[in-house]
C-alpha atoms as a PDB file:
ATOM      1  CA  UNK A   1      53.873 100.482-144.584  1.00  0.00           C
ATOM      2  CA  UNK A   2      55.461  97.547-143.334  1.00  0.00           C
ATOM      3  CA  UNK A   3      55.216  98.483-139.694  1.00  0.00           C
ATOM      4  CA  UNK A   4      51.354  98.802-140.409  1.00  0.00           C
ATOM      5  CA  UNK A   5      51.281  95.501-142.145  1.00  0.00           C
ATOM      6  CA  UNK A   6      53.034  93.696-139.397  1.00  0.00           C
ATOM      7  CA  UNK A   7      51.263  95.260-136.589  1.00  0.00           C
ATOM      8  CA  UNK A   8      47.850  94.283-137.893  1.00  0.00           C
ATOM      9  CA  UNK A   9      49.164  90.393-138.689  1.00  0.00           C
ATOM     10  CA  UNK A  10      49.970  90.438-135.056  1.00  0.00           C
ATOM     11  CA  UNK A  11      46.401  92.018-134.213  1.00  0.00           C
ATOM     12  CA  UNK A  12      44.604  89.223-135.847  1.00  0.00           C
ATOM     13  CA  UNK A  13      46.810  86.806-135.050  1.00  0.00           C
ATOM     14  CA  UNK A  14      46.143  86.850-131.543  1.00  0.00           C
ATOM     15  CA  UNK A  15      42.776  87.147-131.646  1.00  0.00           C
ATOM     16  CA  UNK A  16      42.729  84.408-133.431  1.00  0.00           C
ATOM     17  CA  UNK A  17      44.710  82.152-130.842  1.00  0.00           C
ATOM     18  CA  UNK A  18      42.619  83.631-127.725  1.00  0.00           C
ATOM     19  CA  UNK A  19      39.436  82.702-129.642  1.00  0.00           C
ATOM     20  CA  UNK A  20      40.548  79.458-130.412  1.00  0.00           C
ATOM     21  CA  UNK A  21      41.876  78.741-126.511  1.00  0.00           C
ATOM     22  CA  UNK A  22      38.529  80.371-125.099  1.00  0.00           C
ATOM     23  CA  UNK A  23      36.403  77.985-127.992  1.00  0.00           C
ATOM     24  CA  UNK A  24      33.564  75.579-126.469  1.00  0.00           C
ATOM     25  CA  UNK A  25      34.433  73.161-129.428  1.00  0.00           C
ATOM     26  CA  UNK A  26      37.567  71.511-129.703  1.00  0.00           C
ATOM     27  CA  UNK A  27      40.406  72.334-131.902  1.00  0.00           C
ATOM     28  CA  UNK A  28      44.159  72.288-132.717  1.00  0.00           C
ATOM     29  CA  UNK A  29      44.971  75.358-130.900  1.00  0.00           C
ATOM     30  CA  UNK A  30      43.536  75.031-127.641  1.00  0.00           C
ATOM     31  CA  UNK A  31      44.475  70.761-127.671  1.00  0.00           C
ATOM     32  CA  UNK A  32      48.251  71.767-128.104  1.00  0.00           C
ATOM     33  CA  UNK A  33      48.443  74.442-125.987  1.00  0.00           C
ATOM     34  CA  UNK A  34      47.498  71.887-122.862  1.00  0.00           C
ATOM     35  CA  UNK A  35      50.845  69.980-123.866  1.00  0.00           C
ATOM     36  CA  UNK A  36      52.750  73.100-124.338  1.00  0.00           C
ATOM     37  CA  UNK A  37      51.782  74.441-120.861  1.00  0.00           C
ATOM     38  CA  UNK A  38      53.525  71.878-119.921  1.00  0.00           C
ATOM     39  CA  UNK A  39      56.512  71.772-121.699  1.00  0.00           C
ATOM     40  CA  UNK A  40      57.151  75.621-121.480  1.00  0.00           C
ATOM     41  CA  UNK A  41      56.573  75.211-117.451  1.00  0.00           C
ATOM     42  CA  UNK A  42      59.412  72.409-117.627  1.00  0.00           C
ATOM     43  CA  UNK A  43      61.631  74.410-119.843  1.00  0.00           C
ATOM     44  CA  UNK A  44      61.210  77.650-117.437  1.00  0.00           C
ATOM     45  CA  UNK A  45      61.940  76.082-114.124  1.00  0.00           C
ATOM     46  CA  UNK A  46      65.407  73.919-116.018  1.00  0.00           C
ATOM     47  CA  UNK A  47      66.414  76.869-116.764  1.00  0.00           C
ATOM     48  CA  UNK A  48      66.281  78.226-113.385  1.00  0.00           C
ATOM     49  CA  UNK A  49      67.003  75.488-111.573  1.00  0.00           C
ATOM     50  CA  UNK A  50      70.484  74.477-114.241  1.00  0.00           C
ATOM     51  CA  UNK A  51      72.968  76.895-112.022  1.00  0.00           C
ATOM     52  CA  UNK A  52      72.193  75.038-108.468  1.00  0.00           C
ATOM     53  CA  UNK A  53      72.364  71.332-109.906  1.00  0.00           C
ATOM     54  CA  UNK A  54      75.769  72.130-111.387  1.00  0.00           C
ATOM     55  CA  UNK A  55      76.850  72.143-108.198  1.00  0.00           C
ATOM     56  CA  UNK A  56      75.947  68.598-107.507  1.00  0.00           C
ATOM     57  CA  UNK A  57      75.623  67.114-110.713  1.00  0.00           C
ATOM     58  CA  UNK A  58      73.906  63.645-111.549  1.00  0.00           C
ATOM     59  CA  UNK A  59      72.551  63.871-107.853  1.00  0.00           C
ATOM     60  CA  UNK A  60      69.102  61.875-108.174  1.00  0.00           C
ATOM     61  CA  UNK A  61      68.155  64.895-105.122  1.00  0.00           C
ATOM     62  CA  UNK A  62      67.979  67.380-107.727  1.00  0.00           C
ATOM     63  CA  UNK A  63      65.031  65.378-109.842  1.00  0.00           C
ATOM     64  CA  UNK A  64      63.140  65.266-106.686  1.00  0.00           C
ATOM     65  CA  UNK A  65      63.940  69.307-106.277  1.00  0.00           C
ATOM     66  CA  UNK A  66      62.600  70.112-110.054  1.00  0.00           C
ATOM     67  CA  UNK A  67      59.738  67.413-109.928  1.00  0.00           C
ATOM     68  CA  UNK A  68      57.855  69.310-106.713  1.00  0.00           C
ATOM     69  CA  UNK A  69      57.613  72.242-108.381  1.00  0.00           C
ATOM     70  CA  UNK A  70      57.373  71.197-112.114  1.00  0.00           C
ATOM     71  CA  UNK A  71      54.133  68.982-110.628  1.00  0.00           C
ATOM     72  CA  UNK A  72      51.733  72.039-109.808  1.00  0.00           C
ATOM     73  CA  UNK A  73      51.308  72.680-113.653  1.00  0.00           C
ATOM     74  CA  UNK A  74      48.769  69.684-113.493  1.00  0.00           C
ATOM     75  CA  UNK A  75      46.300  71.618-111.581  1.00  0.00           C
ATOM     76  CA  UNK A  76      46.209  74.112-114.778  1.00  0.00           C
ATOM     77  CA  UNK A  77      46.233  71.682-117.825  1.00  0.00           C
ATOM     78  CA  UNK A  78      43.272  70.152-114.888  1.00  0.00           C
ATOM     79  CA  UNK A  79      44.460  66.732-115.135  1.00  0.00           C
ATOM     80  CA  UNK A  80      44.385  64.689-111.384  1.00  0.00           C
ATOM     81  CA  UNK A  81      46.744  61.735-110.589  1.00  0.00           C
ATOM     82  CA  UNK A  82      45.415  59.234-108.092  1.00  0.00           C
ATOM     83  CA  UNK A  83      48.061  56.799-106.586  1.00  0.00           C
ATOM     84  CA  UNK A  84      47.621  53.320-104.907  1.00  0.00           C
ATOM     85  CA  UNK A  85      49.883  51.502-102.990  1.00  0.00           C
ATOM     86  CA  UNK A  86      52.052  53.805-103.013  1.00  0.00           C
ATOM     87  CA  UNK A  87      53.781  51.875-100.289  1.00  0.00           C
ATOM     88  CA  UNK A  88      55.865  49.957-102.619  1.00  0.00           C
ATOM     89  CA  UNK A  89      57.685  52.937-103.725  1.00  0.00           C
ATOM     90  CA  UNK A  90      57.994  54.417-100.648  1.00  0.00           C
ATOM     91  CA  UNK A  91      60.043  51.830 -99.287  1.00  0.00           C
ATOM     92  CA  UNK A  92      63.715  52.687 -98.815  1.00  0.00           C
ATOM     93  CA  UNK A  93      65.546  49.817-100.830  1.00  0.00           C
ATOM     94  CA  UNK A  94      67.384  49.905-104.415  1.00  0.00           C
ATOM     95  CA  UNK A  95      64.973  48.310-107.360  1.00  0.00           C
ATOM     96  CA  UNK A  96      63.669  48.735-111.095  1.00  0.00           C
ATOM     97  CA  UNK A  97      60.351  49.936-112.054  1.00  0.00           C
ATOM     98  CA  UNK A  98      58.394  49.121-114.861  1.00  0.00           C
ATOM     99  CA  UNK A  99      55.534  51.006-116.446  1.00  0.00           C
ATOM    100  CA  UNK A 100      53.578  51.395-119.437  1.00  0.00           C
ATOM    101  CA  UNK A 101      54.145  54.231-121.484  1.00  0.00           C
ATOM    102  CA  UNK A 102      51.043  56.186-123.261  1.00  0.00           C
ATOM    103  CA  UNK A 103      52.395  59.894-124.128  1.00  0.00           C
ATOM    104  CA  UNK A 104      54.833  62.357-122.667  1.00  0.00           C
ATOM    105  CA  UNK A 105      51.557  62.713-119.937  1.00  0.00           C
ATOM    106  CA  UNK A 106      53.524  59.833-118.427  1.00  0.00           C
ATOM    107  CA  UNK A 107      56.548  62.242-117.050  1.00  0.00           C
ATOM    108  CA  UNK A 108      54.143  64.577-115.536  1.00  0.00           C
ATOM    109  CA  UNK A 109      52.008  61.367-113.871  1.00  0.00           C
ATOM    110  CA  UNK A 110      55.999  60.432-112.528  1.00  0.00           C
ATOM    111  CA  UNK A 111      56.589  64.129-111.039  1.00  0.00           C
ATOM    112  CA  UNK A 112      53.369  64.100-109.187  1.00  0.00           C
ATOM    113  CA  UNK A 113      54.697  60.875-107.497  1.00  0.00           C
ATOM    114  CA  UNK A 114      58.438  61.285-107.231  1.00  0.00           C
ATOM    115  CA  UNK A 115      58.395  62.129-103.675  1.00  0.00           C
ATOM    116  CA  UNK A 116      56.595  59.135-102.666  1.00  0.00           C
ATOM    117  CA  UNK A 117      59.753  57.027-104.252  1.00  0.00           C
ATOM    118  CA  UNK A 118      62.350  60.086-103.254  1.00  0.00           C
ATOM    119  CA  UNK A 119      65.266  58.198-104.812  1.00  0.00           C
ATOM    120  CA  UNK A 120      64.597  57.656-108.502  1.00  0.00           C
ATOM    121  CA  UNK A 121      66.970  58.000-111.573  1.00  0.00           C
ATOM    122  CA  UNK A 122      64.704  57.985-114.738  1.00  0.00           C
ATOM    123  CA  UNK A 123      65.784  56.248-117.976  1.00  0.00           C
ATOM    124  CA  UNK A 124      65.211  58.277-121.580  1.00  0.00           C
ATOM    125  CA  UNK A 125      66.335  58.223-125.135  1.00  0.00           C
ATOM    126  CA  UNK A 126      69.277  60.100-125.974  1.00  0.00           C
ATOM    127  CA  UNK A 127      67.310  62.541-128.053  1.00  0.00           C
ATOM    128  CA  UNK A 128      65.664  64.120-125.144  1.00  0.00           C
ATOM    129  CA  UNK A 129      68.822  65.239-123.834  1.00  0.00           C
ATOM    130  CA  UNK A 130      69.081  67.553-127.133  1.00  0.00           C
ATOM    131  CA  UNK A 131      65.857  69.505-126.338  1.00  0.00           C
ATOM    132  CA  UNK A 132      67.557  72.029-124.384  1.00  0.00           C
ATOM    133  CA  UNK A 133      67.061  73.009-121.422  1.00  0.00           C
ATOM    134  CA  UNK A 134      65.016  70.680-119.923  1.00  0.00           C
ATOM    135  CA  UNK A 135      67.523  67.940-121.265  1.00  0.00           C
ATOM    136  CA  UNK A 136      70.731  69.454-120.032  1.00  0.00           C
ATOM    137  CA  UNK A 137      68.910  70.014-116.402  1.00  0.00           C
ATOM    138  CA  UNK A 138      67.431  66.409-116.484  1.00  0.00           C
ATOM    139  CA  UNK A 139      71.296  64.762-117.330  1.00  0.00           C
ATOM    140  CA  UNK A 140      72.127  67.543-113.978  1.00  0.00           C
ATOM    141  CA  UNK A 141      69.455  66.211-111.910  1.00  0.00           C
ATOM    142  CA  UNK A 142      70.359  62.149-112.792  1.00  0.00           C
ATOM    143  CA  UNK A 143      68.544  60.883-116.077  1.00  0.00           C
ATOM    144  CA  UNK A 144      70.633  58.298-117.387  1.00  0.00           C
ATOM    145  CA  UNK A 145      70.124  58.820-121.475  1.00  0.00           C
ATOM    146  CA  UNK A 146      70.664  55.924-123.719  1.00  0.00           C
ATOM    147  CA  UNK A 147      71.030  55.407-127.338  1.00  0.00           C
ATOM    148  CA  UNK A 148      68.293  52.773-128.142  1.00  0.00           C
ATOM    149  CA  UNK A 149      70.033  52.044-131.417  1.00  0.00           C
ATOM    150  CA  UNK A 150      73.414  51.215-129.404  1.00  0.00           C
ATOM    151  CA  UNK A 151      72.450  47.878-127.245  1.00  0.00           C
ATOM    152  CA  UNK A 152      76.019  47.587-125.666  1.00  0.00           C
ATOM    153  CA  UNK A 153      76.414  51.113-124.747  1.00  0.00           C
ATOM    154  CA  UNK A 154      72.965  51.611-123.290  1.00  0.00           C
ATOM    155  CA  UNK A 155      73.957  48.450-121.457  1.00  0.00           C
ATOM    156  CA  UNK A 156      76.731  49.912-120.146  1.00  0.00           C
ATOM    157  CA  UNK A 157      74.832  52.576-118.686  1.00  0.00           C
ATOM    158  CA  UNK A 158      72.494  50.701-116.949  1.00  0.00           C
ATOM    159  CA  UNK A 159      75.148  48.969-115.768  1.00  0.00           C
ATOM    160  CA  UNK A 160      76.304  52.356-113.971  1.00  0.00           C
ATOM    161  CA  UNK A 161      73.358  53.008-113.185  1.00  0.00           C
ATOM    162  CA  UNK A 162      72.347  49.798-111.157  1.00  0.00           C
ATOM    163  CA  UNK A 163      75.627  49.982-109.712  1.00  0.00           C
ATOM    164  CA  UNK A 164      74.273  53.777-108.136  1.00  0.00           C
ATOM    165  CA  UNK A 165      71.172  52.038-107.706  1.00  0.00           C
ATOM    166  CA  UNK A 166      72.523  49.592-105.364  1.00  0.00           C
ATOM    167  CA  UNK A 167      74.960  51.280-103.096  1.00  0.00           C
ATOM    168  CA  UNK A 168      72.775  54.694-103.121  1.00  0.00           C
ATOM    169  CA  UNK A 169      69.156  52.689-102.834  1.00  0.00           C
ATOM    170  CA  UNK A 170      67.898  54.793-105.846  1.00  0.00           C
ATOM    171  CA  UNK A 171      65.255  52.993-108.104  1.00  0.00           C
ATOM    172  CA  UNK A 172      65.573  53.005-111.129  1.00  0.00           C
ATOM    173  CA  UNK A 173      62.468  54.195-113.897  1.00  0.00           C
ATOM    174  CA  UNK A 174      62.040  52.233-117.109  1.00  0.00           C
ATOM    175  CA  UNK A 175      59.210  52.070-119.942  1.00  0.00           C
ATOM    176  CA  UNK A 176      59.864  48.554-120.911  1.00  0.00           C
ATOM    177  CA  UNK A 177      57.949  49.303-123.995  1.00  0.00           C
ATOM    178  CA  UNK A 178      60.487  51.316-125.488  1.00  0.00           C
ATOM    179  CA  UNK A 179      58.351  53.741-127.199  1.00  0.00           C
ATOM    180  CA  UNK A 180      54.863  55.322-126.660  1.00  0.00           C
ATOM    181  CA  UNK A 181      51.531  52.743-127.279  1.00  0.00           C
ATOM    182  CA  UNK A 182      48.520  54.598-128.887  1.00  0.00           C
ATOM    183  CA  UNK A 183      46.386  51.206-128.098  1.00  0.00           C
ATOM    184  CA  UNK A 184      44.022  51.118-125.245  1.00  0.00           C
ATOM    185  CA  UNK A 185      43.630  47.495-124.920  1.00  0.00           C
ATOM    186  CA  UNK A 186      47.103  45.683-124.291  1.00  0.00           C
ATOM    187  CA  UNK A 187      50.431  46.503-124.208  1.00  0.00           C
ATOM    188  CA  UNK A 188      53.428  46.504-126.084  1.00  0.00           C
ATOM    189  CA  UNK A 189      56.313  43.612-126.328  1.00  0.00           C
ATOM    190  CA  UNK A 190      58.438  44.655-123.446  1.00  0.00           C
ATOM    191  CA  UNK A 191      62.652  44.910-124.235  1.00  0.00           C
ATOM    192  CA  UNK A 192      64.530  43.153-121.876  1.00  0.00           C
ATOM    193  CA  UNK A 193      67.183  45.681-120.651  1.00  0.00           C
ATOM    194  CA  UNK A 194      65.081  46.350-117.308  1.00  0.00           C
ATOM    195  CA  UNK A 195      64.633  42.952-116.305  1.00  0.00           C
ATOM    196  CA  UNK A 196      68.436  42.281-116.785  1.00  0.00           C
ATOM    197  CA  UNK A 197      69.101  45.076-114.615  1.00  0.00           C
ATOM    198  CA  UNK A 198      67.075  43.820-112.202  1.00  0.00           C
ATOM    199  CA  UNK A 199      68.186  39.913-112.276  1.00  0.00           C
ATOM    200  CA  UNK A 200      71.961  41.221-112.639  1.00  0.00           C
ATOM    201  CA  UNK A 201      71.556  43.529-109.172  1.00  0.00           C
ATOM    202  CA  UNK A 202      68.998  40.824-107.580  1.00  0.00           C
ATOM    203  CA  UNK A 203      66.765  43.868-106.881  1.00  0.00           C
ATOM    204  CA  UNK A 204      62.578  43.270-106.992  1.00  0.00           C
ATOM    205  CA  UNK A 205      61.034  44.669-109.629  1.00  0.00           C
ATOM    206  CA  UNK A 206      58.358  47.357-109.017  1.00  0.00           C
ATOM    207  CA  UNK A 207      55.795  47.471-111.520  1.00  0.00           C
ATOM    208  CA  UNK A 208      53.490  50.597-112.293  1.00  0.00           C
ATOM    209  CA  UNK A 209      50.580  50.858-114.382  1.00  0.00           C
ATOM    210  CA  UNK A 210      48.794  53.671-115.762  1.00  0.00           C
ATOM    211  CA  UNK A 211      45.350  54.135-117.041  1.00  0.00           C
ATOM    212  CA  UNK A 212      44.199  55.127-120.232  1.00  0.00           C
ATOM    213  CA  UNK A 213      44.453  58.860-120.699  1.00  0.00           C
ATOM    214  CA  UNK A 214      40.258  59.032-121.905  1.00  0.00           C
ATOM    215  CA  UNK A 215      40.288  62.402-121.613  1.00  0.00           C
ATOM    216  CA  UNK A 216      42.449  62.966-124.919  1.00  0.00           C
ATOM    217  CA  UNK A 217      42.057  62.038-128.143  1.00  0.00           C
ATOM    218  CA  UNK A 218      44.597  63.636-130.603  1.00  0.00           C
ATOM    219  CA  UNK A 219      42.436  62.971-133.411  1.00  0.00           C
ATOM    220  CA  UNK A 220      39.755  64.921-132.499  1.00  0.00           C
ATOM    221  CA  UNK A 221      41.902  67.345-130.877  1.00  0.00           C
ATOM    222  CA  UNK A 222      40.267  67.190-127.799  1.00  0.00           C
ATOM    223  CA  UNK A 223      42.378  67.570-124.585  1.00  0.00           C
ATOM    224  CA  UNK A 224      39.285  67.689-121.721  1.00  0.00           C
ATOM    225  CA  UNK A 225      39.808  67.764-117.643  1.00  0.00           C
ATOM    226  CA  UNK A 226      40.415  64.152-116.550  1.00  0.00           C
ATOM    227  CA  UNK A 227      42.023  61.772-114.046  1.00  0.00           C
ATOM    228  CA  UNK A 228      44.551  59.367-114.340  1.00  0.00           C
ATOM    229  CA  UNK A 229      45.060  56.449-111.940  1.00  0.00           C
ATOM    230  CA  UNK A 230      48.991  55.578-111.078  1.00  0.00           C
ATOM    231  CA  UNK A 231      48.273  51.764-109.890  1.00  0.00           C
ATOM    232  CA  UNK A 232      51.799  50.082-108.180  1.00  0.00           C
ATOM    233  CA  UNK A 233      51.428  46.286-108.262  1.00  0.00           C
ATOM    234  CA  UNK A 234      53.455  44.067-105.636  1.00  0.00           C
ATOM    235  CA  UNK A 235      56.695  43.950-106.398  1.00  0.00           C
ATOM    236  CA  UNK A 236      58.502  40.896-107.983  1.00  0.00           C
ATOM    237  CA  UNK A 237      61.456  39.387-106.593  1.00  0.00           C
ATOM    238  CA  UNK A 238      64.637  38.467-108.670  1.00  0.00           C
ATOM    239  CA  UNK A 239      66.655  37.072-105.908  1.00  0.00           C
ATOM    240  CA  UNK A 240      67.938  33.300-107.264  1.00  0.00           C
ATOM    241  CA  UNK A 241      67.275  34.242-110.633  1.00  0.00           C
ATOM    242  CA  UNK A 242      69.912  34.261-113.370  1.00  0.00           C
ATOM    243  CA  UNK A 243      69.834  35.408-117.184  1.00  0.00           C
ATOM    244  CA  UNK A 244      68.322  32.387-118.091  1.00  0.00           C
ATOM    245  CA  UNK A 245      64.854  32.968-116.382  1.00  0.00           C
ATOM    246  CA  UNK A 246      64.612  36.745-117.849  1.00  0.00           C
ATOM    247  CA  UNK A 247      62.269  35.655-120.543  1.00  0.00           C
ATOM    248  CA  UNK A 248      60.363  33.916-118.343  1.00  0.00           C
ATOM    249  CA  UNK A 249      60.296  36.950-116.052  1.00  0.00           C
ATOM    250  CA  UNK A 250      59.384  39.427-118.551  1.00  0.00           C
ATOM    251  CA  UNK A 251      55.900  37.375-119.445  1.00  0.00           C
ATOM    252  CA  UNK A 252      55.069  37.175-115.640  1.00  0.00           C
ATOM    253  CA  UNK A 253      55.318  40.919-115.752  1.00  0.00           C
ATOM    254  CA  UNK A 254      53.462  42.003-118.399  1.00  0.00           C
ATOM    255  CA  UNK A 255      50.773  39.547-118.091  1.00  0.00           C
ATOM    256  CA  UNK A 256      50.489  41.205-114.372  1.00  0.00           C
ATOM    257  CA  UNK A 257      50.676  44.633-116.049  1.00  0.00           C
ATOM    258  CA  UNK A 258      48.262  44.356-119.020  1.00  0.00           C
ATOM    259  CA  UNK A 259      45.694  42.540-116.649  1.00  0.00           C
ATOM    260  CA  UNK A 260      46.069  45.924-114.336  1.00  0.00           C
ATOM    261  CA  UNK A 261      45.702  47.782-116.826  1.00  0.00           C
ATOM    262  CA  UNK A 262      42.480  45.882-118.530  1.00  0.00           C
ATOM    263  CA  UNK A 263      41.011  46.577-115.369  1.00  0.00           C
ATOM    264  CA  UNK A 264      42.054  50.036-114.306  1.00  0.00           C
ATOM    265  CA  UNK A 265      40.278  51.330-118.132  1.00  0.00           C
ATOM    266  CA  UNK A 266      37.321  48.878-117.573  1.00  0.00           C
ATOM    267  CA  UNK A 267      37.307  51.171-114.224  1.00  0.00           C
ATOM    268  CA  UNK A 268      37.763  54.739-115.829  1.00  0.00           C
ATOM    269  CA  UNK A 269      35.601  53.826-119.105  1.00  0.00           C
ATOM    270  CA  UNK A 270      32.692  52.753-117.429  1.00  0.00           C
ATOM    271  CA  UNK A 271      31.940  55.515-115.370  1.00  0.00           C
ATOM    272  CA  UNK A 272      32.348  57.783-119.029  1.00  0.00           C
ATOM    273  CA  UNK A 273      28.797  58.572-120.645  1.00  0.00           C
ATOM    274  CA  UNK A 274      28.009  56.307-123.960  1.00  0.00           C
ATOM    275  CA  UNK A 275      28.884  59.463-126.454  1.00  0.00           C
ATOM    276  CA  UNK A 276      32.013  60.608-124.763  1.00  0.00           C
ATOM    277  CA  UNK A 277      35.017  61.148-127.562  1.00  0.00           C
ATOM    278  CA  UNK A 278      36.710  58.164-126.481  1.00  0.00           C
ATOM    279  CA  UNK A 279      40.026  58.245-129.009  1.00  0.00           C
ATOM    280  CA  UNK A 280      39.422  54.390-129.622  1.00  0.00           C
ATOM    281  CA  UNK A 281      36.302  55.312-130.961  1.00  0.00           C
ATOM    282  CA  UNK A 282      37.972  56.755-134.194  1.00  0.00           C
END
């Protein structure tokens, strides 16, 4: 009886997920499975890859590795990253970069440009070294996690980390923001910790902007094809500055950054018809 029972939950189970995923309208189902595409494809390949970075742990070589073939899922959640001026990451020199930070879309909009950059050793909370195994293969591959909550000891692992960043010419990756901004007009306060990395080393700072992600709107549940638009500003020296001028700094930055970025969705907005699902619009 049981066996009967269970088989048939399965049964109508699934057919309720495939008609859900194969639905014209929008709904939970089909929005979350775009994100877990992703996540599942990332969890899959750490997995694989785990064995071959233990053999050269916390090599930044490894991220590069996992991020080329991680990358290719983008083409089947059918989201397209467009980078400009790439130039400033491609050059081979030690620095920080700074970018705004909108949803976990973010890491995949990194991977499809880590091999511009090469060199890079990403910064992340703590926590996302617990979500095994993409966490255990990212600490492999040369994350540097920090506790968020502990100011001296995340400082003293950017303080390792700039010290890799320097002698190796590895940039390092930071969301100034600190956590993920659900606003589509300005930015967030930006924490300091990047810009006295920076100042400290007397390494530019690269900043990178993102457009708005229009094409989602978690409300709504609505996860459509879209494009994203990866813009690298010029980068901004630090050399002659001290810890005084980091303040100072950090408004020069973000005023650079949120202007980018008031531009980049003026860009990416306009061309949207009047009715589109915008997630503002809610």
């Amino acid at each position: 009886m049981w066996d009967k029972f269970i088989y048939v939950f399965v049964i109508t189970l699934t057919t309720y997920i495939l008609k859900q995923l194969f639905s014209e309208t929008p709904n939970f189902i089909k929005y979350k499975s775009k994100f877990l595409i992703f996540y599942f494809t990332a969890s899959v390949v750490s997995l694989i890859l785990m064995p071959f970075f233990v053999f050269n742990p916390k090599n930044v070589m490894n991220s590069l590795f996992g991020t080329q073939i991680i990358k290719h899922v983008t083409k089947v959640i059918e989201v397209k990253w467009f980078l400009r001026n790439g130039k400033v990451l491609a050059e081979d020199r030690g620095a920080v970069i700074v970018s705004n930070h909108q949803s976990s879309l973010d890491i995949l909009g990194m991977f499809n440009i880590w091999h511009v950059a090469v060199k890079i050793a990403a910064i992340a909370r703590k926590e996302i070294f617990y979500v095994w195994p993409f966490g255990l293969a990212a600490y492999l591959a040369g994350v540097v996690f920090i506790d968020r909550n502990n100011s001296k000891d995340a400082y003293k692992q950017l303080k390792i980390t700039s010290d890799v960043m320097i002698n190796n010419k590895t940039k390092i990756w930071v969301f100034p923001e600190g956590t993920r901004n659900k606003d589509f007009t300005t930015l967030l306060p930006f924490k300091k910790g990047a810009f006295n990395i920076a100042v400290a080393a007397q390494v530019p700072i690269l900043p990178v902007v993102f457009s708005p992600y229009y094409f989602i709107n978690s409300k709504k549940f609505i996860f459509n094809k879209g494009h994203a638009i990866i813009q690298c500003l010029e980068p901004v020296p630090t050399e002659g500055l001290t810890m005084n001028d980091v303040p100072e700094l950090i408004v020069k930055v973000r005023t650079m950054m949120e202007n980018a970025y008031k531009e980049l969705s003026k860009e990416v907005l306009s061309a949207l018809p009047p009715d589109y699902p915008l997630a503002t619009m809610d």
